[in-house]
Protein backbone atom coordinates (compact mmCIF):
# COMPACT_ATOMS: atom_id res chain seq x y z
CA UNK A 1 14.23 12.49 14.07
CA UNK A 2 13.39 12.96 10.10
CA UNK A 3 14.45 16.61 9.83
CA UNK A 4 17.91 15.41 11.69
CA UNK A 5 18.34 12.66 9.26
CA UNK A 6 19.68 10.24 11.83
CA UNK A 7 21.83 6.93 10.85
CA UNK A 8 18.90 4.90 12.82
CA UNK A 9 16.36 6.48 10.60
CA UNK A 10 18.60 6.02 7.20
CA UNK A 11 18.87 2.03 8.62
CA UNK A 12 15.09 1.92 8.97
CA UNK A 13 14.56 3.29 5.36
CA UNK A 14 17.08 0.39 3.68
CA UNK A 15 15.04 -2.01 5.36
CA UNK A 16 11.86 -0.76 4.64
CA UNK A 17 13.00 -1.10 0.63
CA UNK A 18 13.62 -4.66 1.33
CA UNK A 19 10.22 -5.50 2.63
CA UNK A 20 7.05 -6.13 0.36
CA UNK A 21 4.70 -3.31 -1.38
CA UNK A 22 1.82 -4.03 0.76
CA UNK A 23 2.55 -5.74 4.49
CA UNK A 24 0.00 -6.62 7.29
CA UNK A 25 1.87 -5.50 10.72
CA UNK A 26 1.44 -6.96 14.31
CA UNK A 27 1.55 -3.38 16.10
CA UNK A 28 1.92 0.51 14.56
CA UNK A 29 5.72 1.71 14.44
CA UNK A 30 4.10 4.97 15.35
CA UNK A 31 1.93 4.27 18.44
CA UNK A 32 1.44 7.84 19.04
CA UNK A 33 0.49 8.72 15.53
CA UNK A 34 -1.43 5.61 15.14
CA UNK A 35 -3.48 6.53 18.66
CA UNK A 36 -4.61 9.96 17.14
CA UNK A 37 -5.82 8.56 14.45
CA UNK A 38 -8.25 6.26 16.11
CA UNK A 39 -6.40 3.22 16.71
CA UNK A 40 -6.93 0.83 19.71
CA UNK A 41 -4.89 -2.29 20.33
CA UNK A 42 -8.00 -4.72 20.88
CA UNK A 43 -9.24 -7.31 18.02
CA UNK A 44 -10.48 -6.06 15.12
CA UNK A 45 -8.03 -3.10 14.28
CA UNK A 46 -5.34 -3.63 11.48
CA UNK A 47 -2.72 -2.35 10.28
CA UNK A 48 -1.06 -2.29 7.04
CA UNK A 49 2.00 -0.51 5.57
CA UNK A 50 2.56 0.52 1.86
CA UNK A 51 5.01 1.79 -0.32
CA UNK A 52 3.70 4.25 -3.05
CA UNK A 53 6.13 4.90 -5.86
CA UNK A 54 6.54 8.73 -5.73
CA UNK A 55 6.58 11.55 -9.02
CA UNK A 56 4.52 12.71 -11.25
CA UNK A 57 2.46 10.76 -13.78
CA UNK A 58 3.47 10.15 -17.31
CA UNK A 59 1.43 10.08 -20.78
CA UNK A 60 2.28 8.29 -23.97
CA UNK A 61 3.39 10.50 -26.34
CA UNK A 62 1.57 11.08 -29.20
CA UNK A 63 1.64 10.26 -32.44
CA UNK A 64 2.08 13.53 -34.67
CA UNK A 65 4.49 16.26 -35.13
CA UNK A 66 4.22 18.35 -32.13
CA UNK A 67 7.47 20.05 -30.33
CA UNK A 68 7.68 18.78 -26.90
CA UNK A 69 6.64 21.66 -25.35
CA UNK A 70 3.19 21.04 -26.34
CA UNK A 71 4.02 17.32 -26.74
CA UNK A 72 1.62 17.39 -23.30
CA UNK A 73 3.61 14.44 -21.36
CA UNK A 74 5.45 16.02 -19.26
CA UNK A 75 4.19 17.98 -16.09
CA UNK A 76 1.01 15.88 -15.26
CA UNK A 77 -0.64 15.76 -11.80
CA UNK A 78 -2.95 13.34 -10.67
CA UNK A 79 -5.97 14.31 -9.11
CA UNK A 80 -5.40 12.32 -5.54
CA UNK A 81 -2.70 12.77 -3.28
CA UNK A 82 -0.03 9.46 -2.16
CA UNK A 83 -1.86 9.29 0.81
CA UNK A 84 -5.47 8.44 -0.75
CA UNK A 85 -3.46 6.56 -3.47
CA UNK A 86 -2.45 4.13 -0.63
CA UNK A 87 -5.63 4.13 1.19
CA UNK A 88 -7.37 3.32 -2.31
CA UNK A 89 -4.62 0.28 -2.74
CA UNK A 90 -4.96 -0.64 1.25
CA UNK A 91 -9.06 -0.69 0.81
CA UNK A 92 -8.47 -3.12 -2.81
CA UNK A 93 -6.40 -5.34 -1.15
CA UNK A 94 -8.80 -6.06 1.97
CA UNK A 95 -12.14 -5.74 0.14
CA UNK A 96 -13.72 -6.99 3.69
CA UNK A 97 -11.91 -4.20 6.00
CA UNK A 98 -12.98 -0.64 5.99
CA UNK A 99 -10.36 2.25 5.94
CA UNK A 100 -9.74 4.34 8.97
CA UNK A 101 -7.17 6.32 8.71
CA UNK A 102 -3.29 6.61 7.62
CA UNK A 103 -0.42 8.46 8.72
CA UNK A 104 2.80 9.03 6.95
CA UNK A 105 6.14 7.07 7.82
CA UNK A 106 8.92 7.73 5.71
CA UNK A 107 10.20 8.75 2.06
CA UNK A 108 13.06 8.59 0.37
CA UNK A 109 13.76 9.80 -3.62
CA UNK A 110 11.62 7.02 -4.98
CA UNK A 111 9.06 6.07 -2.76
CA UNK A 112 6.77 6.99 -0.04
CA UNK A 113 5.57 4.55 3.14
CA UNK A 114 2.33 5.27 4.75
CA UNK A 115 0.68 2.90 7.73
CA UNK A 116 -3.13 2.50 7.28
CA UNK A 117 -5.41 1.67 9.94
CA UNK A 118 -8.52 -0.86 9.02
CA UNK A 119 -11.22 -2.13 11.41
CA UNK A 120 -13.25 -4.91 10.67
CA UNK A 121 -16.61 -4.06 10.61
CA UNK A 122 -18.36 -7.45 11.83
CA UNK A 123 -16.23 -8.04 14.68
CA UNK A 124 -17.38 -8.21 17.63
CA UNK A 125 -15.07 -6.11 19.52
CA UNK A 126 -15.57 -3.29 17.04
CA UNK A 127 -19.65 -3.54 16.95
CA UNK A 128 -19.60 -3.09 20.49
CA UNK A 129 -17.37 -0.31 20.87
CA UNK A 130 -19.73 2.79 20.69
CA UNK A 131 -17.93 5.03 18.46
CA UNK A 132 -16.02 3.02 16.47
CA UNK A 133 -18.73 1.00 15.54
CA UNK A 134 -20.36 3.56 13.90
CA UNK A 135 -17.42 4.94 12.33
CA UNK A 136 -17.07 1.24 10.79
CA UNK A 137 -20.79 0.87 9.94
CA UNK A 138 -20.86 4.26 7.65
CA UNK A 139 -17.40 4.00 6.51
């Protein structure tokens, strides 16, 4: 479906620009990515999708005669990827939910939509379920 660029998937990308940065959903929009990653539908899991601005980073430019060249402003990479970048916003956001996992969902030339999967930790549900609550515990 993305490498055939398909009008449904262009539709879903304008209205995934209309929605806010950082969104609590009911269920994943990919169940079968979601699944692989750990995620059951019981109480207790959450998910959240955000929108990452993509491109490089940027420094101020520095006082001084230097050509551009060296100017060194241009070109910079940060040292995490958009995918921890969003976990690291997801985990801010909801300081009492610990970060599972996240899976990519779409992109377009200016930003980048991941899905994260949080459990919460002193539920019930979760501290009962064998693996996952010892996942949550040492996460």
């Amino acid at each position: 479906m993305i490498k055939n660029k398909s009008n449904e998937l262009k539709s879903k990308g304008i209205a995934l620009r209309r929605r806010h940065t950082i969104e609590r959903l009911e269920r994943p929009t990919r169940l079968d990515r979601a699944r692989r990653m750990g995620y059951k539908a019981k109480q207790g899991f959450i998910i959240v999708r955000i929108k990452v601005g993509r491109g490089g980073m940027r420094r101020s430019k520095p006082s001084g005669g230097r050509r551009p060249k060296h100017a060194g402003i241009l070109r910079m990479k940060a040292n995490v990827n958009m995918r921890q970048t969003s976990e690291n916003r997801v985990a801010k956001k909801f300081p009492n939910l610990k970060v599972l996992n996240s899976y990519f969902l779409y992109k377009d030339g200016k930003h980048a939509w991941y899905e994260v999967i949080l459990i919460d930790p002193s539920h019930p549900s979760v501290k009962s379920d064998g693996v996952v609550g010892i996942i949550a515990k040492n996460a």
